[in-house]
N, C-alpha and C. Protein backbone atom coordinates (compact mmCIF):
# COMPACT_ATOMS: atom_id res chain seq x y z
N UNK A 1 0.82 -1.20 0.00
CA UNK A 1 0.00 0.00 0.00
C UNK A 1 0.86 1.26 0.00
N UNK A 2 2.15 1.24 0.54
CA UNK A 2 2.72 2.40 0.96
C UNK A 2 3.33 2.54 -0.36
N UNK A 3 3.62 1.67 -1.75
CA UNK A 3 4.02 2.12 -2.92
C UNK A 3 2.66 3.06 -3.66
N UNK A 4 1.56 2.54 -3.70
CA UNK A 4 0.37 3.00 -4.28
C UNK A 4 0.57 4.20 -3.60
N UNK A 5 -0.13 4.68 -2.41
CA UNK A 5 -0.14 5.92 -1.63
C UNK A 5 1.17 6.95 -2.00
N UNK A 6 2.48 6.33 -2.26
CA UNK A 6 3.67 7.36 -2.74
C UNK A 6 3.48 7.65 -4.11
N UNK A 7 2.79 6.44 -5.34
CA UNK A 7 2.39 6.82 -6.73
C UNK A 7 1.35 8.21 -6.64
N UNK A 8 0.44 8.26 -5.53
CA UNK A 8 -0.49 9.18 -5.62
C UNK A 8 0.03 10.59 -5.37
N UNK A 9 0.91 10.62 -4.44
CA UNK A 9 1.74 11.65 -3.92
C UNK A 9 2.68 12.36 -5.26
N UNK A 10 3.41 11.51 -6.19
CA UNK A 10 4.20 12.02 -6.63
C UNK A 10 3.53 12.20 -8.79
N UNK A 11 2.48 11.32 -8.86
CA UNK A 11 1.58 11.28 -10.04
C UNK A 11 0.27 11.19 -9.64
N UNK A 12 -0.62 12.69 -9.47
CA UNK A 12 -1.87 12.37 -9.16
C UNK A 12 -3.09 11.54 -9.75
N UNK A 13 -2.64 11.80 -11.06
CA UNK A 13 -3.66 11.58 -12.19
C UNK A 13 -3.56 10.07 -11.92
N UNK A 14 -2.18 9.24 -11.49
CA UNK A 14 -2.33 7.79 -11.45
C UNK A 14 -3.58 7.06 -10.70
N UNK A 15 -4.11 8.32 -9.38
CA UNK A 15 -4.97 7.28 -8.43
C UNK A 15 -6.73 7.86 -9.07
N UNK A 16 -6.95 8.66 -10.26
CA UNK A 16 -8.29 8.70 -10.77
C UNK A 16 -7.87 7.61 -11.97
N UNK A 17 -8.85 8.01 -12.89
CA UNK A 17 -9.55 6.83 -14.07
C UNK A 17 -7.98 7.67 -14.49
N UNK A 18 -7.66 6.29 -15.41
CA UNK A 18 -6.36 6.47 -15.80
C UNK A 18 -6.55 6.38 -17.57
N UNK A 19 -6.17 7.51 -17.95
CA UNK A 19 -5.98 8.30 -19.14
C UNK A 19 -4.64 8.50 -20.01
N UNK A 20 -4.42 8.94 -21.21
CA UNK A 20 -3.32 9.67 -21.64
C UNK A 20 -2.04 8.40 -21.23
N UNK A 21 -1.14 9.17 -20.79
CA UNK A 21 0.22 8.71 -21.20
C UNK A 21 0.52 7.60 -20.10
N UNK A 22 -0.18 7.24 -19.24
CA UNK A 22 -0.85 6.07 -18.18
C UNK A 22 -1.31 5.00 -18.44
N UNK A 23 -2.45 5.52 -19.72
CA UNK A 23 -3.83 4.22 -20.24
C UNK A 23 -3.11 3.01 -20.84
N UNK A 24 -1.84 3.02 -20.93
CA UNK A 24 -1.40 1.34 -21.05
C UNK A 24 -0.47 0.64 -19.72
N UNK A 25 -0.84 1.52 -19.03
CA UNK A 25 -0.42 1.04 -17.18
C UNK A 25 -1.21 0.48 -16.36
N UNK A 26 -1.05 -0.43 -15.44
CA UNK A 26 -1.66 -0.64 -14.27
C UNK A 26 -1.05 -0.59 -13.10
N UNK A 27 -1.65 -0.11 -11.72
CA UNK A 27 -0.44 -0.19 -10.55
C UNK A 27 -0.17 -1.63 -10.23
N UNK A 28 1.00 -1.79 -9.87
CA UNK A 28 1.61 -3.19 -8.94
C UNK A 28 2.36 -2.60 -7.80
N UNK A 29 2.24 -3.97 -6.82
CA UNK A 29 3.07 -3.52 -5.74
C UNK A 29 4.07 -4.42 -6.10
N UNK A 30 5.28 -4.22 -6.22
CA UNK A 30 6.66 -5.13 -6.20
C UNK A 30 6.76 -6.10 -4.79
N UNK A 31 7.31 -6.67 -5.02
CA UNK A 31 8.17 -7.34 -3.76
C UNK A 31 9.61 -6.96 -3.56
N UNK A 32 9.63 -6.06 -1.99
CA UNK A 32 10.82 -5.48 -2.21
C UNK A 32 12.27 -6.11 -1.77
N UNK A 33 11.67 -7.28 -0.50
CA UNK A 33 12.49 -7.82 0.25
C UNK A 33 12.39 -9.33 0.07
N UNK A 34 13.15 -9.96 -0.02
CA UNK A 34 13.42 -11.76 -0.22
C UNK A 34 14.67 -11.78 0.44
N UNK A 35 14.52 -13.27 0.70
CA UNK A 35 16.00 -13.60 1.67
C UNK A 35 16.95 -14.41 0.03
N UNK A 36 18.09 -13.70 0.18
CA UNK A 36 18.94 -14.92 -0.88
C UNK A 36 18.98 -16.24 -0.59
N UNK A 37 18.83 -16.72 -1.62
CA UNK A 37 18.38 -18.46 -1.94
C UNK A 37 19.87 -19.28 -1.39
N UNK A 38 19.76 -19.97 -0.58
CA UNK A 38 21.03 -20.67 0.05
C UNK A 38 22.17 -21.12 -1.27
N UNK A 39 23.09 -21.30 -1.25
CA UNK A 39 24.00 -22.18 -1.95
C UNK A 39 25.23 -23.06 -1.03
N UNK A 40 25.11 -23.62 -1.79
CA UNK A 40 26.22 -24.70 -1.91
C UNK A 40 27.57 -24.47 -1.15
N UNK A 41 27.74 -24.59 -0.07
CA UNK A 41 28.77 -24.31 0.89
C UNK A 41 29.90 -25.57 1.39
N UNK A 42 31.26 -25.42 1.10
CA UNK A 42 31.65 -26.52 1.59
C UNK A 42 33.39 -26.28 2.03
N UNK A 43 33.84 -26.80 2.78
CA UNK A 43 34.76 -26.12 3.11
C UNK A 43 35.61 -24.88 3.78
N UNK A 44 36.79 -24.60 3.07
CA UNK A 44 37.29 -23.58 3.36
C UNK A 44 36.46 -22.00 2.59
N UNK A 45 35.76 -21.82 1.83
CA UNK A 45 35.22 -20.58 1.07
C UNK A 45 33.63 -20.78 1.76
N UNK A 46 33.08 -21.67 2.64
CA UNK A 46 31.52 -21.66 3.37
C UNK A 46 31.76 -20.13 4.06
N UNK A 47 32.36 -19.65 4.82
CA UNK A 47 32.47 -18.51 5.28
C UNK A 47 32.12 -17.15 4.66
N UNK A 48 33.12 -17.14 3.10
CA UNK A 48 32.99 -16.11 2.17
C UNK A 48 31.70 -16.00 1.26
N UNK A 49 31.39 -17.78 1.20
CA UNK A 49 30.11 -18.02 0.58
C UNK A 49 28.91 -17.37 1.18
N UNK A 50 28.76 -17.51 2.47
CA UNK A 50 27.59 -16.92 3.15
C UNK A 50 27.76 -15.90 3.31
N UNK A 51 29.35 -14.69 3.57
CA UNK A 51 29.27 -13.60 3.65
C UNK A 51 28.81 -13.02 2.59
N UNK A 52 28.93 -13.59 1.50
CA UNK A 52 28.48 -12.74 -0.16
C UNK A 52 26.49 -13.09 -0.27
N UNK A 53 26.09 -14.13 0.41
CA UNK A 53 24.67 -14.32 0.59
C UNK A 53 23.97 -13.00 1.28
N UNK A 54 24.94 -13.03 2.55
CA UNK A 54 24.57 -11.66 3.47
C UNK A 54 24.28 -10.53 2.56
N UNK A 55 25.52 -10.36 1.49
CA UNK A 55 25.67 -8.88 1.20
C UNK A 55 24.87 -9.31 -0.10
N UNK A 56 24.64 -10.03 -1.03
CA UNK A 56 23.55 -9.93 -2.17
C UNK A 56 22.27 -9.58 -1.10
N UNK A 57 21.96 -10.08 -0.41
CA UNK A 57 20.67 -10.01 0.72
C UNK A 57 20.81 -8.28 1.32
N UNK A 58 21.31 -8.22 1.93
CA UNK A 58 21.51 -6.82 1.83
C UNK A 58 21.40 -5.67 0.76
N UNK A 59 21.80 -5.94 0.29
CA UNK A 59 22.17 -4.84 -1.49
C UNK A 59 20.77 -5.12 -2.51
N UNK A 60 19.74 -6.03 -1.95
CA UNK A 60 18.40 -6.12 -2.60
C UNK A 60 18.59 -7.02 -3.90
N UNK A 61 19.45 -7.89 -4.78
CA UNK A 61 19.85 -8.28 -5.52
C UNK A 61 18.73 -9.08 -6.31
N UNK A 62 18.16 -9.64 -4.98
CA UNK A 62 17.09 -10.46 -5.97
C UNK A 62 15.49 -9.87 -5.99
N UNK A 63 15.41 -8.93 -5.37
CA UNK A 63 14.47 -7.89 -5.68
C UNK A 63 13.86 -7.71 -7.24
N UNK A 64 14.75 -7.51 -8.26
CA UNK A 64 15.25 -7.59 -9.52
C UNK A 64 15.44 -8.54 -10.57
N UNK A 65 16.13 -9.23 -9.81
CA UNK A 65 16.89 -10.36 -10.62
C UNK A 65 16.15 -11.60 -10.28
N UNK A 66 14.94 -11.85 -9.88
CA UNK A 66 14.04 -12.75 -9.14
C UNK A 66 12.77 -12.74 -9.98
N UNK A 67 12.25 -13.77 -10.94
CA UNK A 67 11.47 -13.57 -11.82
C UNK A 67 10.05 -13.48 -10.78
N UNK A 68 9.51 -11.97 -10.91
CA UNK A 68 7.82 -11.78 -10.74
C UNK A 68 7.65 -11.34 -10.06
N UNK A 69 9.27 -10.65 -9.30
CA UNK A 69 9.35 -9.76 -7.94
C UNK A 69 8.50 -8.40 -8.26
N UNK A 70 9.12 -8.12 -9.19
CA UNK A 70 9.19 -6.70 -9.55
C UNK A 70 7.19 -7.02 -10.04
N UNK A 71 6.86 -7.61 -9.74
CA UNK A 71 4.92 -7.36 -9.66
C UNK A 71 4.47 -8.05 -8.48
N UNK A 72 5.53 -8.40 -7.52
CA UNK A 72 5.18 -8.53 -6.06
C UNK A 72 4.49 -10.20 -6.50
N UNK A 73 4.94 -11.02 -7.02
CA UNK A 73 4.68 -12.83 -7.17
C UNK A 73 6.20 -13.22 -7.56
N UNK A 74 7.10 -13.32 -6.56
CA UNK A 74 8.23 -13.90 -7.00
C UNK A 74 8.03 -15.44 -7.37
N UNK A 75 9.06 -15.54 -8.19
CA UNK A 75 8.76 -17.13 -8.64
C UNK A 75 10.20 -17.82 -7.89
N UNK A 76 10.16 -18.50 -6.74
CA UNK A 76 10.96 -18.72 -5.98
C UNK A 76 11.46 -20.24 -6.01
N UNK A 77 11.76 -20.60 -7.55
CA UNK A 77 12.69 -21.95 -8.07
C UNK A 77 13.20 -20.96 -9.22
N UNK A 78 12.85 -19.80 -9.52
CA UNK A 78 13.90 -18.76 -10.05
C UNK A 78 14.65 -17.67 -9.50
N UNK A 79 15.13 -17.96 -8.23
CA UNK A 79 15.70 -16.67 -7.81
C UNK A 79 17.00 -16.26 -8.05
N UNK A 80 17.29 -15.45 -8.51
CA UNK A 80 18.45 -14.50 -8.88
C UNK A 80 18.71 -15.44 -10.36
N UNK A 81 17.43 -15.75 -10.93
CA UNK A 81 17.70 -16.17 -12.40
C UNK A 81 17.04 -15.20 -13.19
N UNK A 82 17.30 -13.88 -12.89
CA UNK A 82 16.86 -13.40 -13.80
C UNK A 82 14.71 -12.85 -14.16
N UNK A 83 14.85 -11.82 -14.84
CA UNK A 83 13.57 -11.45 -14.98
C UNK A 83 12.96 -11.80 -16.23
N UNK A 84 11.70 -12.01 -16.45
CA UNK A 84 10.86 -12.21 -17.65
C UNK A 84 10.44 -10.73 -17.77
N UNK A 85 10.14 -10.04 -16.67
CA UNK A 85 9.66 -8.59 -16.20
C UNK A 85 10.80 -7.91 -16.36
N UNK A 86 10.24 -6.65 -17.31
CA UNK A 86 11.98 -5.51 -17.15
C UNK A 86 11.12 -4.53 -16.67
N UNK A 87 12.28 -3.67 -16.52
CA UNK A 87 12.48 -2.06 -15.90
C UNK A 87 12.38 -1.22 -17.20
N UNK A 88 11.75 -0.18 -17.03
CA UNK A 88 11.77 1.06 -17.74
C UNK A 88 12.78 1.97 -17.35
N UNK A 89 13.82 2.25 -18.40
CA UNK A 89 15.07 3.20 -18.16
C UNK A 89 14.85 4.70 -18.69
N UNK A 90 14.03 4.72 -20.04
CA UNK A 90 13.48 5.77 -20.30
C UNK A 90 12.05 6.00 -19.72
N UNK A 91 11.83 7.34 -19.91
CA UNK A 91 10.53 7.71 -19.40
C UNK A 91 8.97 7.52 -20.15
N UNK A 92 8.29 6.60 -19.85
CA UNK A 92 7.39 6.59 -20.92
C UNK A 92 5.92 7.38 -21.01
N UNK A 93 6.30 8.49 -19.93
CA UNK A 93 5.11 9.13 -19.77
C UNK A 93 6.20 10.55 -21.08
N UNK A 94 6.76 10.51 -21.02
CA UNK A 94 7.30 11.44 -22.27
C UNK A 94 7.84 10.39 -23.75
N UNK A 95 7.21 9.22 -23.36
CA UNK A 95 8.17 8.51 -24.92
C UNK A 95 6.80 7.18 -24.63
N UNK A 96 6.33 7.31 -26.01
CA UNK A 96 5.80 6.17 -25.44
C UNK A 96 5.88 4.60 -25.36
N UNK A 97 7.20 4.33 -26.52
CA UNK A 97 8.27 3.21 -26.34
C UNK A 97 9.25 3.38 -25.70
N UNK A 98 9.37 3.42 -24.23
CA UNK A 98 10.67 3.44 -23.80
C UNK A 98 11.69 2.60 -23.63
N UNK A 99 12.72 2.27 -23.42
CA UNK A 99 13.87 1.41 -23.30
C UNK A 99 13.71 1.00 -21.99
N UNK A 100 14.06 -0.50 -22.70
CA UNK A 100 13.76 -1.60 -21.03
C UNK A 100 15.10 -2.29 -20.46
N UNK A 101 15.29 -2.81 -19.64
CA UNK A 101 16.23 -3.52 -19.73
C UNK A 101 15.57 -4.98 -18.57
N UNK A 102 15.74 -6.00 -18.99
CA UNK A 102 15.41 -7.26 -18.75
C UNK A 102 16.53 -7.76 -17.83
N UNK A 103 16.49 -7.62 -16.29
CA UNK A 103 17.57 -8.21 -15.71
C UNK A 103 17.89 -9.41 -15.30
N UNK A 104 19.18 -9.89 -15.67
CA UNK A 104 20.08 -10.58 -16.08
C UNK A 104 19.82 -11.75 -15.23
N UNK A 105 20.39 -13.09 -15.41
CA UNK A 105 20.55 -14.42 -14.59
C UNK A 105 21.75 -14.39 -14.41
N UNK A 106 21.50 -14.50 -12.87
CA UNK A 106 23.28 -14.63 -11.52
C UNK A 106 23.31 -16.04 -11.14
N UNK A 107 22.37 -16.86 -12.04
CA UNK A 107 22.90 -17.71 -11.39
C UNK A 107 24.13 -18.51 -12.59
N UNK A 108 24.80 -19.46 -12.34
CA UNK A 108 26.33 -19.93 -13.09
C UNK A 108 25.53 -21.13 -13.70
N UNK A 109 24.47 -20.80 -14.48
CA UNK A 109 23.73 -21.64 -15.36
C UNK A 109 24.90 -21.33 -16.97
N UNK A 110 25.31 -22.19 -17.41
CA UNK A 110 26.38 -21.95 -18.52
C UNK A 110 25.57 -21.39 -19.49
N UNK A 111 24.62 -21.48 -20.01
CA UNK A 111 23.91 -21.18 -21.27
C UNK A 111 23.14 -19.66 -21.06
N UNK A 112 22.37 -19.46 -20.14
CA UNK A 112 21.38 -18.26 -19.44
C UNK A 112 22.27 -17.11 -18.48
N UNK A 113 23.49 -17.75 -17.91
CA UNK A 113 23.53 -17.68 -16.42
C UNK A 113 25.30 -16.99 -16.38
N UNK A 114 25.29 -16.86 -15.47
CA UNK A 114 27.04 -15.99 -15.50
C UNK A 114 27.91 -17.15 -15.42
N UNK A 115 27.43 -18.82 -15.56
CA UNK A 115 28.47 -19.86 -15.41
C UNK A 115 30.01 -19.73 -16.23
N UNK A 116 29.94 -18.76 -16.94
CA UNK A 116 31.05 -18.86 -17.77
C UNK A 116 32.12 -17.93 -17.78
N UNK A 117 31.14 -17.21 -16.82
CA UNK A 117 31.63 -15.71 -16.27
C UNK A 117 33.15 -16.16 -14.97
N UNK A 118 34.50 -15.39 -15.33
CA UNK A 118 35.38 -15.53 -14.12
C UNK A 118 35.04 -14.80 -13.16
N UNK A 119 35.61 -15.25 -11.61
CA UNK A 119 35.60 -14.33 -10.46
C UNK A 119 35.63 -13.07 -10.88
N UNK A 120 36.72 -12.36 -11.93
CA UNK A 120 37.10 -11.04 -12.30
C UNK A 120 35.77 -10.59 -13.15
N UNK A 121 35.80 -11.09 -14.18
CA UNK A 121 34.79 -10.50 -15.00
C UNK A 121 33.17 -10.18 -13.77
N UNK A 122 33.11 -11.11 -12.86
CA UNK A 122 31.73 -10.98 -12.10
C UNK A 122 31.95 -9.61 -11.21
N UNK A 123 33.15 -9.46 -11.08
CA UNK A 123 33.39 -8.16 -9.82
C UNK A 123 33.04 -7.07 -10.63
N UNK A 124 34.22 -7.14 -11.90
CA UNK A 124 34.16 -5.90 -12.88
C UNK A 124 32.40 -5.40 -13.19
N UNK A 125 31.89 -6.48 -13.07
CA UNK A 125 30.49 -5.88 -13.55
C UNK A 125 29.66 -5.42 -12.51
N UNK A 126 30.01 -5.82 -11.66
CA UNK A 126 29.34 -5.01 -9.95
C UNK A 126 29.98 -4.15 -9.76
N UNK A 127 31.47 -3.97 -9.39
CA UNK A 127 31.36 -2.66 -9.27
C UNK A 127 31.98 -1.52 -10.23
N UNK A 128 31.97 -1.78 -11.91
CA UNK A 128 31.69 -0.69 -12.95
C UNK A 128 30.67 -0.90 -13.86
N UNK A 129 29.70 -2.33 -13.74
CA UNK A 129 28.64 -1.69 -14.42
C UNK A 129 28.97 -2.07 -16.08
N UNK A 130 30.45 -2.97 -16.30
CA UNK A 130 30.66 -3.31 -17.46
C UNK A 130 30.74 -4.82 -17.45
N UNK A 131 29.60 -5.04 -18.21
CA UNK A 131 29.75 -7.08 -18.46
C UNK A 131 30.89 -7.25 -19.79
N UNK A 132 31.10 -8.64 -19.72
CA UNK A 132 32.05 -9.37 -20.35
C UNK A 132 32.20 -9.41 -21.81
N UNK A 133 31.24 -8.36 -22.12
CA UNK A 133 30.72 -8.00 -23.60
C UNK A 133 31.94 -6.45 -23.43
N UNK A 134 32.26 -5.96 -22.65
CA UNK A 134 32.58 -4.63 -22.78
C UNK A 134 31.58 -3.41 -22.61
N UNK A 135 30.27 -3.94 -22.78
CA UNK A 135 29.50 -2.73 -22.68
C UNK A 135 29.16 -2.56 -21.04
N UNK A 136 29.10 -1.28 -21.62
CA UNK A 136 28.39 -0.89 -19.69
C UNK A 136 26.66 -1.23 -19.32
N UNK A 137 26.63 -1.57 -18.29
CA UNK A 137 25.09 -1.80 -18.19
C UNK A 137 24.28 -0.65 -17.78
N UNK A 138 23.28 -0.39 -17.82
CA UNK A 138 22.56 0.22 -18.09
C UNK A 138 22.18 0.96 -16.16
N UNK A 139 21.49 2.41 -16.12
CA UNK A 139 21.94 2.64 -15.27
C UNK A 139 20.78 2.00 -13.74
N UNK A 140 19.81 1.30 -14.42
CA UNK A 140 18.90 0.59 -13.87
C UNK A 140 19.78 -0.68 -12.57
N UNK A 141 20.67 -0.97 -12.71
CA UNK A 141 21.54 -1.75 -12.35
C UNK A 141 22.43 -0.82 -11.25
N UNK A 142 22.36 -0.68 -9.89
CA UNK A 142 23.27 0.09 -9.08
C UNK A 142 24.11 0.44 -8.97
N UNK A 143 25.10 -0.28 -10.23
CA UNK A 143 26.75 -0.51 -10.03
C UNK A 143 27.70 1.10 -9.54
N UNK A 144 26.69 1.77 -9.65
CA UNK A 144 27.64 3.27 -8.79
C UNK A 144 27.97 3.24 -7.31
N UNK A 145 26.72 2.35 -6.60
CA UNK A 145 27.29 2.32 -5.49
C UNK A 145 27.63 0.83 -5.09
N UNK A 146 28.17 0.54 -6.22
CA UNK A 146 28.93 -0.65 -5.39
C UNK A 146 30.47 -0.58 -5.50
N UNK A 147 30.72 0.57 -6.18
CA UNK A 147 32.03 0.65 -6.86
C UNK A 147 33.19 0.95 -5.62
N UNK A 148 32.69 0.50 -4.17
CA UNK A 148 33.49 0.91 -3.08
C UNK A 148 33.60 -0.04 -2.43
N UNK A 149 32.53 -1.07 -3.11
CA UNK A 149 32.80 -2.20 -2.22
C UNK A 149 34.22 -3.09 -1.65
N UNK A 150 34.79 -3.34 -0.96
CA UNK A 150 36.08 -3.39 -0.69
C UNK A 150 36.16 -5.16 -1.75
N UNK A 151 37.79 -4.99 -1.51
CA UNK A 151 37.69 -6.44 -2.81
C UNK A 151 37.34 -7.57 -1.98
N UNK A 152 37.36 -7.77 -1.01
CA UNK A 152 36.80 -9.10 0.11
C UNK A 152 34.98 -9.07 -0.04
N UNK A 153 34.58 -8.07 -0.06
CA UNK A 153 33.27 -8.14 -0.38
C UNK A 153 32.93 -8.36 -1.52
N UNK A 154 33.28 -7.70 -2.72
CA UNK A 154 33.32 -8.29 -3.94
C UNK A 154 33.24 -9.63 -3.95
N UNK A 155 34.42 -9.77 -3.89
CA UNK A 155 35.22 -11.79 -4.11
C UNK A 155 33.76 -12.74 -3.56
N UNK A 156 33.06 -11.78 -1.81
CA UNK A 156 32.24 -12.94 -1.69
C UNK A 156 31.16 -12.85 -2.71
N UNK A 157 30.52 -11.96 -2.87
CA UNK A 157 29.51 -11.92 -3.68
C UNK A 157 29.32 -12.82 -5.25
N UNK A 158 30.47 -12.61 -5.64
CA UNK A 158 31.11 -13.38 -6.78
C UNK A 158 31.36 -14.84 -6.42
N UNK A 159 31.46 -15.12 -5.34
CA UNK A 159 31.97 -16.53 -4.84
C UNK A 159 30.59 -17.33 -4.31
N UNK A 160 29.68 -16.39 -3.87
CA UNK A 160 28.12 -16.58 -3.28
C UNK A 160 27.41 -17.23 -4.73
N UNK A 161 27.49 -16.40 -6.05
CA UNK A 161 26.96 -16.31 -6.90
C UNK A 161 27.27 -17.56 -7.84
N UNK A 162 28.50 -17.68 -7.99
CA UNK A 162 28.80 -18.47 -8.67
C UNK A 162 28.92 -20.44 -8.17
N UNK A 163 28.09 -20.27 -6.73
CA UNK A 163 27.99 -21.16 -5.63
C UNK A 163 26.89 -21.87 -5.55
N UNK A 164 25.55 -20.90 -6.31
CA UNK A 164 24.50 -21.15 -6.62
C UNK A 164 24.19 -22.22 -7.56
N UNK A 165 22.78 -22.90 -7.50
CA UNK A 165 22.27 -23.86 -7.91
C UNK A 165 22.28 -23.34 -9.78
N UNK A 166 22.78 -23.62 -10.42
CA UNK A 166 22.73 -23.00 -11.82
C UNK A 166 20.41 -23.06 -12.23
N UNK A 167 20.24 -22.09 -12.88
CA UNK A 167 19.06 -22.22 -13.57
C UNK A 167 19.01 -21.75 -14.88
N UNK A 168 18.17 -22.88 -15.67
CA UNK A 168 18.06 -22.36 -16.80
C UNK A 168 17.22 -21.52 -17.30
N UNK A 169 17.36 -19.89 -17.74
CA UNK A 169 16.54 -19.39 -17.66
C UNK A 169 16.76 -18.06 -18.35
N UNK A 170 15.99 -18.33 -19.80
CA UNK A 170 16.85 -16.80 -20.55
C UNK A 170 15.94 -15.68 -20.48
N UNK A 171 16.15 -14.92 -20.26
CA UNK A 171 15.79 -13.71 -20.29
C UNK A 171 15.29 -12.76 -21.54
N UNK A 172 14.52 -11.95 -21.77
CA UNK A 172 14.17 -11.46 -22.94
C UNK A 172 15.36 -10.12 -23.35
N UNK A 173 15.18 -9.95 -24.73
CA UNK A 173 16.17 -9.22 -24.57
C UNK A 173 15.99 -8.05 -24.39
N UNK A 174 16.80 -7.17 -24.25
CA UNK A 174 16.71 -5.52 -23.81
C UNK A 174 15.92 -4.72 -25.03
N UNK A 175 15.34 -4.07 -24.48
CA UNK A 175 14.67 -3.04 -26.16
C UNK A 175 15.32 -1.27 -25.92
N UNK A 176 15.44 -1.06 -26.84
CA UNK A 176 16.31 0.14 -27.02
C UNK A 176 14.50 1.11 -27.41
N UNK A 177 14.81 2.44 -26.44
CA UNK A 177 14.53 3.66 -26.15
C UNK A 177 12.83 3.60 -28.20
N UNK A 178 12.13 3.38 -28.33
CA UNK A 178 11.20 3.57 -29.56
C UNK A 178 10.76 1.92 -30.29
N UNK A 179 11.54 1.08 -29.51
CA UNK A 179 11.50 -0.25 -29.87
C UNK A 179 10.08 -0.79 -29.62
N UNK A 180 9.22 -1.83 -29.93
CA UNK A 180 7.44 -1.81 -29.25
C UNK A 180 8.88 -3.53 -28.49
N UNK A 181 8.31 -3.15 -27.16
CA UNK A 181 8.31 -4.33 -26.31
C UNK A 181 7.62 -5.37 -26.36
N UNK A 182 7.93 -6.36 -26.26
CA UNK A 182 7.26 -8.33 -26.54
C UNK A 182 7.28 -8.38 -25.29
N UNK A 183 7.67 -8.08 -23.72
CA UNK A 183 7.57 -8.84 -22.47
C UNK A 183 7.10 -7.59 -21.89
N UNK A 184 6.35 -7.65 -20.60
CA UNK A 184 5.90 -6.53 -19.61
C UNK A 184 7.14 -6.45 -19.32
N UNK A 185 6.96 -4.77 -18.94
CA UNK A 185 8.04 -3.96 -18.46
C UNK A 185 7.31 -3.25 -16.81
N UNK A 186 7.76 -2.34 -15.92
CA UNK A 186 7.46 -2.01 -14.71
C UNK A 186 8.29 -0.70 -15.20
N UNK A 187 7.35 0.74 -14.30
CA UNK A 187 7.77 1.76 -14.39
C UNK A 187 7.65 2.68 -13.33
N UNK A 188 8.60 3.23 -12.50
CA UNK A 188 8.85 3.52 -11.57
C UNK A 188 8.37 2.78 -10.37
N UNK A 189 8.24 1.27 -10.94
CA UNK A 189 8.04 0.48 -9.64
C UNK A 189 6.67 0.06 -8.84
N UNK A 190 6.04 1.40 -9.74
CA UNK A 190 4.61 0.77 -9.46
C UNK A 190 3.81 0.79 -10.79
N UNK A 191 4.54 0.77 -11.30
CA UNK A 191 2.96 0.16 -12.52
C UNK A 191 3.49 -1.00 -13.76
N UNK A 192 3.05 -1.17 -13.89
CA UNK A 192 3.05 -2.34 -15.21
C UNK A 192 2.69 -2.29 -16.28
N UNK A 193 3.33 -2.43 -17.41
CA UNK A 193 2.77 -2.40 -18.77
C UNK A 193 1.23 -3.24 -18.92
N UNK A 194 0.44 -2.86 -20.21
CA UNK A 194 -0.55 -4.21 -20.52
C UNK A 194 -0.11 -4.61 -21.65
N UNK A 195 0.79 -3.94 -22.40
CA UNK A 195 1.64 -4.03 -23.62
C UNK A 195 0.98 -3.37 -24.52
C-alpha cells in the first residue's frame, strides 16, 4: 500500500480513471524484500560463501533479478535467475516506447547464467557496471554504489553467486529507447505495462 499511496503523492492523475500517457499502465506492488536463496557451501570458502549471501541479501539483488518480484509474485525456483519482467530506463510518460532492460541471470547456469563468467569479470560488472561484452550496463543496475565495495566483499559476492544452484533461464532481450516491447516492463516500480 505504501508504494500506491507514494504513486499518488508524486503522479496524481495515477490514483483517478487512468488516461493519456498512463492508459497502457496498471499499478503493482513489487516485492521489495526476499531472503537470498542458500547455496552450496563446503569447506574452506563456506564462510565467504555466506558472507556474499549476506551482502547480495543486503544490497536487494534479488528484488530484480528474481522472476515476478518486480509485480510482487516472485517465482521462488527462479531466484536471482533473472527477470521475464523488465524495468523502464526511459521515461514513458514522455516517450511512449521506452527502453527496457530485462535483468540478467546470476545464477552460473552456462547457457542463461554468469556460469562462464570468471571471479574477475563478475566483480568488474558489480562494481563498474561493465559485463564481459565490454558494454556498460545500463543505469537501472546500481553498479555506482557498489564501486566501493572493498575487494573481500566483492570476491564474496562473486563466490556466493557463482555457488549457486545453476538455472536455466533466458531472459528477454533488452529493447532500445522507440523499440514496441514483446515482455511486460514495470515503471517507476509501481505500474506495469498491458503491452
Amino acid at each position: 500500500m505504501k508504494i500506491r499511496y507514494l504513486s499518488c503523492l508524486l503522479i496524481p492523475a495515477a490514483c483517478a480513471t487512468v488516461s493519456g500517457p498512463l492508459a497502457d499502465f496498471e499499478p503493482v506492488e513489487a516485492t521489495t524484500v526476499l531472503d537470498a536463496p542458500a547455496a552450496r557451501t563446503a569447506g574452506a570458502d563456506a564462510g565467504r560463501i555466506e558472507h556474499g549471501r549476506y551482502l547480495v541479501g543486503l544490497l536487494g539483488c534479488e528484488s530484480c533479478h528474481t522472476d515476478g518480484a518486480l509485480l510482487g509474485t516472485p517465482r521462488m525456483d527462479r531466484q536471482l535467475a533473472g527477470s521475464d519482467v523488465g524495468i523502464a530506463f526511459s521515461n514513458p510518460l514522455q516517450q511512449r516506447r521506452p527502453g527496457i532492460v530485462y535483468p540478467a541471470n546470476l545464477t552460473p547456469d552456462m547457457k542463461t547464467g554468469i556460469g562462464a563468467w570468471s571471479e574477475r569479470e563478475i566483480i568488474t560488472a558489480i562494481r563498474t557496471g561493465v559485463g564481459r561484452d565490454g558494454r556498460r550496463h545500463l543505469p537501472v543496475m546500481p553498479w555506482p554504489g557498489y564501486q566501493k565495495l572493498s575487494d573481500a566483499d566483492a570476491a564474496a559476492i562473486a563466490a556466493y553467486l557463482r555457488a549457486l544452484p545453476p538455472v536455466q533461464h533466458a531472459v528477454p532481450e533488452n529493447v532500445r529507447p522507440g523499440e514496441r516491447a514483446r515482455a511486460p516492463y514495470v515503471h517507476f516500480g509501481v505500474y506495469q505495462s498491458r503491452r
